[in-house]
Protein backbone atom coordinates (compact mmCIF):
# COMPACT_ATOMS: atom_id res chain seq x y z
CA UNK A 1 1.94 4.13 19.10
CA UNK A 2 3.39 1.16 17.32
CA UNK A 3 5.61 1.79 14.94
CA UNK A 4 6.47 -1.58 11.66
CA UNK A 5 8.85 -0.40 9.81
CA UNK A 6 9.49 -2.43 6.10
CA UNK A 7 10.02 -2.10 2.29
CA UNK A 8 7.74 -2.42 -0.45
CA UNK A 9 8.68 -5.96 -2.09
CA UNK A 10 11.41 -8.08 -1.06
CA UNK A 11 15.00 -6.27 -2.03
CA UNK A 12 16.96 -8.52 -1.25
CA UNK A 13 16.17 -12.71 -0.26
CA UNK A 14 13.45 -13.14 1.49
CA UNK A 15 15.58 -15.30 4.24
CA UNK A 16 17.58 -12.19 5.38
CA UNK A 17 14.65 -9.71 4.68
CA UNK A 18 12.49 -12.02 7.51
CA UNK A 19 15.53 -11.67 9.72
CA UNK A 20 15.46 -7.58 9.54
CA UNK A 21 12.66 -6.42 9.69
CA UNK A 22 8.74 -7.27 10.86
CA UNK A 23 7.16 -5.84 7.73
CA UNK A 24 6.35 -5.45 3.73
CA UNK A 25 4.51 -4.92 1.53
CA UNK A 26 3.88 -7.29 -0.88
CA UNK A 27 4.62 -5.99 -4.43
CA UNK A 28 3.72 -9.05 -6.23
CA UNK A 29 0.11 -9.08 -5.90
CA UNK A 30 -0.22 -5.96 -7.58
CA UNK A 31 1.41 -7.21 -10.96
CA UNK A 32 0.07 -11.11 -10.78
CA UNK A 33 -3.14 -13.17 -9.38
CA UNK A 34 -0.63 -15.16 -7.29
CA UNK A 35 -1.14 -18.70 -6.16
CA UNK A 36 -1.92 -18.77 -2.76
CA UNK A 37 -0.27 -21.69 -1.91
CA UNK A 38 3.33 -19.53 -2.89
CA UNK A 39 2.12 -16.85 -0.13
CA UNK A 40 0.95 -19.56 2.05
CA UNK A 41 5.02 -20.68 1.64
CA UNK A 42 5.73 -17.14 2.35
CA UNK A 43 4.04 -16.81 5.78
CA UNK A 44 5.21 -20.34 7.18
CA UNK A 45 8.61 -18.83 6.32
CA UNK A 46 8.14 -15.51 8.23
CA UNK A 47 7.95 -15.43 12.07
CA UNK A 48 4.82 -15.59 13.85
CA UNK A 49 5.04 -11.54 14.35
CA UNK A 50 5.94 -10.68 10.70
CA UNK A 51 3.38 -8.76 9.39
CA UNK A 52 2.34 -8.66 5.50
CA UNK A 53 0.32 -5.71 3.63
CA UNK A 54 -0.91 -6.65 0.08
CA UNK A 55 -1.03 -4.35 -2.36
CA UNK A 56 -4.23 -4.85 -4.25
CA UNK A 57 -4.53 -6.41 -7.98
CA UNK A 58 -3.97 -3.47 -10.92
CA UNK A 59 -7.05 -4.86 -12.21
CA UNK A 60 -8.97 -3.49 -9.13
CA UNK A 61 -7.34 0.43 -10.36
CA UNK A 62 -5.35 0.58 -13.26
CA UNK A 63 -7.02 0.32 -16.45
CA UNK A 64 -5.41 -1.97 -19.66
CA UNK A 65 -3.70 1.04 -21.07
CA UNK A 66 -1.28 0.88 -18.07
CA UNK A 67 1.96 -0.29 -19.24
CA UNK A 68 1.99 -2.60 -15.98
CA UNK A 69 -0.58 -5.00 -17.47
CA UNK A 70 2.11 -6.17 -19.35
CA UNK A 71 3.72 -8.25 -16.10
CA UNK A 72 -0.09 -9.28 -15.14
CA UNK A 73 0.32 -12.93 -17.44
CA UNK A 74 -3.07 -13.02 -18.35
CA UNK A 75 -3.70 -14.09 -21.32
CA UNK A 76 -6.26 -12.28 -23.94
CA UNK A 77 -6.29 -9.14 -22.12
CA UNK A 78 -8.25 -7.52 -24.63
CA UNK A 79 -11.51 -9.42 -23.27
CA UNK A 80 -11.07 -6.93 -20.37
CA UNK A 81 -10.61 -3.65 -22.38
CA UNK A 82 -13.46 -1.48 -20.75
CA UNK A 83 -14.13 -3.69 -17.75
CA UNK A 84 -10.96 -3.41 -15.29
CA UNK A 85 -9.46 -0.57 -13.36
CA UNK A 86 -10.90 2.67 -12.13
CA UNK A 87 -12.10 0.93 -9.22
CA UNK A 88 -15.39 0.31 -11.46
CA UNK A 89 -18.15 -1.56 -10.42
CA UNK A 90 -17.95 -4.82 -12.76
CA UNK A 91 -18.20 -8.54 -12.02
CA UNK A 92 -14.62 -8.68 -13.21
CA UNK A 93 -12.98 -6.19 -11.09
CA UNK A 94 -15.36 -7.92 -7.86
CA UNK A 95 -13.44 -11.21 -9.19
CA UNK A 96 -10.05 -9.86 -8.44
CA UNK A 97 -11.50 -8.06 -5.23
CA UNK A 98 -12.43 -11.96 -3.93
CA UNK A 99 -8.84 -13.14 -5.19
CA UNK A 100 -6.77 -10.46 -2.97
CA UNK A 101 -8.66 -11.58 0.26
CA UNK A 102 -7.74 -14.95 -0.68
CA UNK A 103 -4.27 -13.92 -0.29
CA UNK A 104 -4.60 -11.64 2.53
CA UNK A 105 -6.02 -15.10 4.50
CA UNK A 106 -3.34 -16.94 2.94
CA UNK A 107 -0.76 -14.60 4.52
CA UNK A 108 -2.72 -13.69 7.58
CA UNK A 109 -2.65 -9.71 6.72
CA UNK A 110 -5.22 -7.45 8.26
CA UNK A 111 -4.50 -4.58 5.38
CA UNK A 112 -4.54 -4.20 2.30
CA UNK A 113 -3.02 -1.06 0.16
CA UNK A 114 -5.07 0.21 -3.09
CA UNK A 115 -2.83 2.56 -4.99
CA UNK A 116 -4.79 4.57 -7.87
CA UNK A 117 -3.09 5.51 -10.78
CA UNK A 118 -2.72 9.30 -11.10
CA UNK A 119 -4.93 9.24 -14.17
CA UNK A 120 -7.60 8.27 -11.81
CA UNK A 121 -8.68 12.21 -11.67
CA UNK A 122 -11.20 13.81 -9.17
CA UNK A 123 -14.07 13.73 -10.54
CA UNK A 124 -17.57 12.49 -10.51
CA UNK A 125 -17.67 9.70 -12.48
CA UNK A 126 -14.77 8.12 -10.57
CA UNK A 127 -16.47 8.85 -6.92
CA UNK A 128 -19.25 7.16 -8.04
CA UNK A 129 -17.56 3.96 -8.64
CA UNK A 130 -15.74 4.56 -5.69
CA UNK A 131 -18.69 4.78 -3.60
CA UNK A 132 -20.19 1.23 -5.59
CA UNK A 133 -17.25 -0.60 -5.51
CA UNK A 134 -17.45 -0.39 -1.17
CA UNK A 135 -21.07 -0.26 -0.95
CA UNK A 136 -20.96 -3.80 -3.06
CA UNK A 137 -17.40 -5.58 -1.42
CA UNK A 138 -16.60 -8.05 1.19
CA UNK A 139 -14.42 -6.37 3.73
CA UNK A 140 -13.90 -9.75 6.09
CA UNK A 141 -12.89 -6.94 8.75
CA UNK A 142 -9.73 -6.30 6.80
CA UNK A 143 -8.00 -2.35 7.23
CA UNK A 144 -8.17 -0.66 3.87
CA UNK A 145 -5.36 2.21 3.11
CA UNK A 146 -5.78 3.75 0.06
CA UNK A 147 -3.66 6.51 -2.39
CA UNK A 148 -4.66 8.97 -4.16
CA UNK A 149 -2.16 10.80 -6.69
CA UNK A 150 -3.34 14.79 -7.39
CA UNK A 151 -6.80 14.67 -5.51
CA UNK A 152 -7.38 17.56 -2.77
CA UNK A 153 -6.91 16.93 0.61
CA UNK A 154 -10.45 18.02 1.22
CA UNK A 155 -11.93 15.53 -1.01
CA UNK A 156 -9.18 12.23 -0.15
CA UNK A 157 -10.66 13.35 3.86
CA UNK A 158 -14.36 13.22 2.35
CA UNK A 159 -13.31 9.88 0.75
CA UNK A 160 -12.09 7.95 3.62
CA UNK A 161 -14.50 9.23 6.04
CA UNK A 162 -17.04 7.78 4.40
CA UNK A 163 -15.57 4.43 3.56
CA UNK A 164 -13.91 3.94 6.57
CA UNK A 165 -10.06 4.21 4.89
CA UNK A 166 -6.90 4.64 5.67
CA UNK A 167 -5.37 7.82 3.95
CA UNK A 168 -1.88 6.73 2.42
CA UNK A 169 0.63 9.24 1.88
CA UNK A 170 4.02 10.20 1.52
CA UNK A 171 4.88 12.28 4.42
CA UNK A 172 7.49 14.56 2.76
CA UNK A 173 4.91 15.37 0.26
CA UNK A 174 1.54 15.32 1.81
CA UNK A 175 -0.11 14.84 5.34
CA UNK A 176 -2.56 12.26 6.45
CA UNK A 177 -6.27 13.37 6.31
CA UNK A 178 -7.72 10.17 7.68
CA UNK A 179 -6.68 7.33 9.99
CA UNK A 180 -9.88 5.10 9.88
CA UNK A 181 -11.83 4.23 12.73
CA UNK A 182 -8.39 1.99 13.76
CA UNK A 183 -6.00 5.30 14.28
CA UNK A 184 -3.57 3.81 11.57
CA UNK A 185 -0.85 5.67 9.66
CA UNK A 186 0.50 4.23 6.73
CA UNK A 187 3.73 6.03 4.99
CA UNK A 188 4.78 5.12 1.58
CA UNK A 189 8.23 6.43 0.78
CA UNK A 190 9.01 7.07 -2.83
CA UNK A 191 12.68 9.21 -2.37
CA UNK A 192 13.07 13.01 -3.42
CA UNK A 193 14.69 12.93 -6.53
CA UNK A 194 13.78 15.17 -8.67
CA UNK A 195 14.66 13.16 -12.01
CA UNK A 196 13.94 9.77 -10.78
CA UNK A 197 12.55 9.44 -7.42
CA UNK A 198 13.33 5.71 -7.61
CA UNK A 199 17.22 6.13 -7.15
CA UNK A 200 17.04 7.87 -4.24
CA UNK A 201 18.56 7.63 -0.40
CA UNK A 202 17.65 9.40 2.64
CA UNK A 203 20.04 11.01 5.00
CA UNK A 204 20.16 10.73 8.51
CA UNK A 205 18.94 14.29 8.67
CA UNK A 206 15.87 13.25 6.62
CA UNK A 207 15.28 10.04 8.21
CA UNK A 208 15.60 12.38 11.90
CA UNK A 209 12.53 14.59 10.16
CA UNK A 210 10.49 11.41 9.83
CA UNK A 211 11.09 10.57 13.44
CA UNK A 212 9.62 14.00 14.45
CA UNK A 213 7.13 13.68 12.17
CA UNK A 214 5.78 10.24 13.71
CA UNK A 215 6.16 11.66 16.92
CA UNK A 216 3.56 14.39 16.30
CA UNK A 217 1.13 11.57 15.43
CA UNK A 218 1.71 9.76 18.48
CA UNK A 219 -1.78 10.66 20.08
CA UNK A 220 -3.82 10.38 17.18
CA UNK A 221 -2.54 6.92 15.94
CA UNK A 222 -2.39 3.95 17.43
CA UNK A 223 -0.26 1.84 14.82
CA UNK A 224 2.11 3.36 12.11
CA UNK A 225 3.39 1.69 9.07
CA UNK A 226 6.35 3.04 7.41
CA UNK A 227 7.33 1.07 4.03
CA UNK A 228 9.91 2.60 1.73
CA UNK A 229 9.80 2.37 -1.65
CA UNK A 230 13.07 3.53 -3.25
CA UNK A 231 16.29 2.54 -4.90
CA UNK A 232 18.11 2.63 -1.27
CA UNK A 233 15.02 0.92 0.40
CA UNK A 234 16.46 -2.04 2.76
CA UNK A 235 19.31 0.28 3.70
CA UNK A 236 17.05 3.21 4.71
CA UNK A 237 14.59 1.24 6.46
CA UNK A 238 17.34 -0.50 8.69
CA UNK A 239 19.13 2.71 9.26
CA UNK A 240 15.40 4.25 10.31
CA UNK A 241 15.04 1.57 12.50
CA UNK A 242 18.22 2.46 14.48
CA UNK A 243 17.32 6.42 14.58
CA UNK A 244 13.31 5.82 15.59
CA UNK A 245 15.47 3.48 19.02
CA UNK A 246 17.89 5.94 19.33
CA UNK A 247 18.06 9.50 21.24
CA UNK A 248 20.26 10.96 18.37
């Protein structure tokens, strides 16, 4: 199994981040509709074996009352008050749909990440637009991990089985239901704090658990992604790096 380990976003310049590590995810395209002649800049920079993931546009999931809208610079957002988020099935949220695969070909990625909001509850009215918005979208062959916050197991498997998705998790919290038809993992690390997740650092002996955890994947996946997403994220990541080649 291949294992990319990265952060999600850039922590630190993007000169030195290229020189760590082989992956991220890119942060950016979750808050903003961002030029893709900046991301073209971005991949020319990167080596030929860097790999970007793109988060997908918060007007694909997160409705306006999300506080993030406020970073999206868009201008009379209040045209879009009942037409964004919640993955529904309008021509607006299909716009933004065609603008993230214009940035996954601008960056050459082959994934892109759709984080729901944990308002985005299990129930019917948001399967159905589930089940419209990727009966109606353009795939262009691209791997599609998604995360749920506070839906059952049972129903995230039922979810990605049908669409063909990747089930995103954080393994210290939940376990992978799903790996799509490509045997992919894809780990999102958010710390364990219990205050503030954010400021968080794993130990060696935590970072050793994730080790054994990939391990018992090994014959079920073909290619893992592990991105963390905390306070202590470029440190951890390098530091996981060393453990996952090491016998420790």
């Amino acid at each position: 199994m291949e294992v990319l380990i990265g952060c999600c976003g850039f922590p630190t310049s993007k000169e030195r981040y290229f020189k760590t590590f082989k992956l991220v995810e890119v942060q950016q395209t979750f808050y903003k509709l961002l030029d893709v002649s900046l991301l073209e800049k971005w991949r020319r920079e990167a080596s030929e074996d860097f790999e970007f993931t793109v988060k997908a546009f918060q007007g694909i999931t997160h409705p306006l009352s999300s506080p993030t809208w406020k970073r999206s610079g868009i201008k009379d957002l209040e045209k879009l008050q009942g037409k964004v988020g919640f993955m529904n099935p309008t021509k607006e949220v299909f716009s933004f749909w065609v603008h993230v695969l214009e940035e996954c070909k601008a960056l050459i990625s082959n994934l892109i990440l759709i984080q729901l909001p944990a308002s985005f509850e299990e129930k019917e009215e948001n399967l159905s637009n589930i089940d419209s918005f990727f009966s109606c979208i353009d795939r262009k062959n691209l791997n599609i991990a998604i995360e749920f916050r506070g839906w059952s197991e049972e129903k995230i498997k039922t979810v990605c089985e049908k669409h063909d998705l990747i089930s995103c998790v954080d393994p210290f919290r939940n376990k992978p239901v799903h790996f799509s038809s490509k045997k992919i993992l894809y780990f999102r690390l958010h710390g364990l704090g219990k205050k503030s997740m954010y400021n968080y650092s794993f130990s060696d002996n935590e970072l050793l658990w994730l080790k054994e955890k990939l391990l018992e994947y090994q014959d079920k996946a073909n290619k893992a992604y592990v991105l963390f997403n905390n306070k202590a994220m470029f440190e951890n990541a390098k530091r996981f790096s060393e453990i996952l080649k090491s016998n420790i």
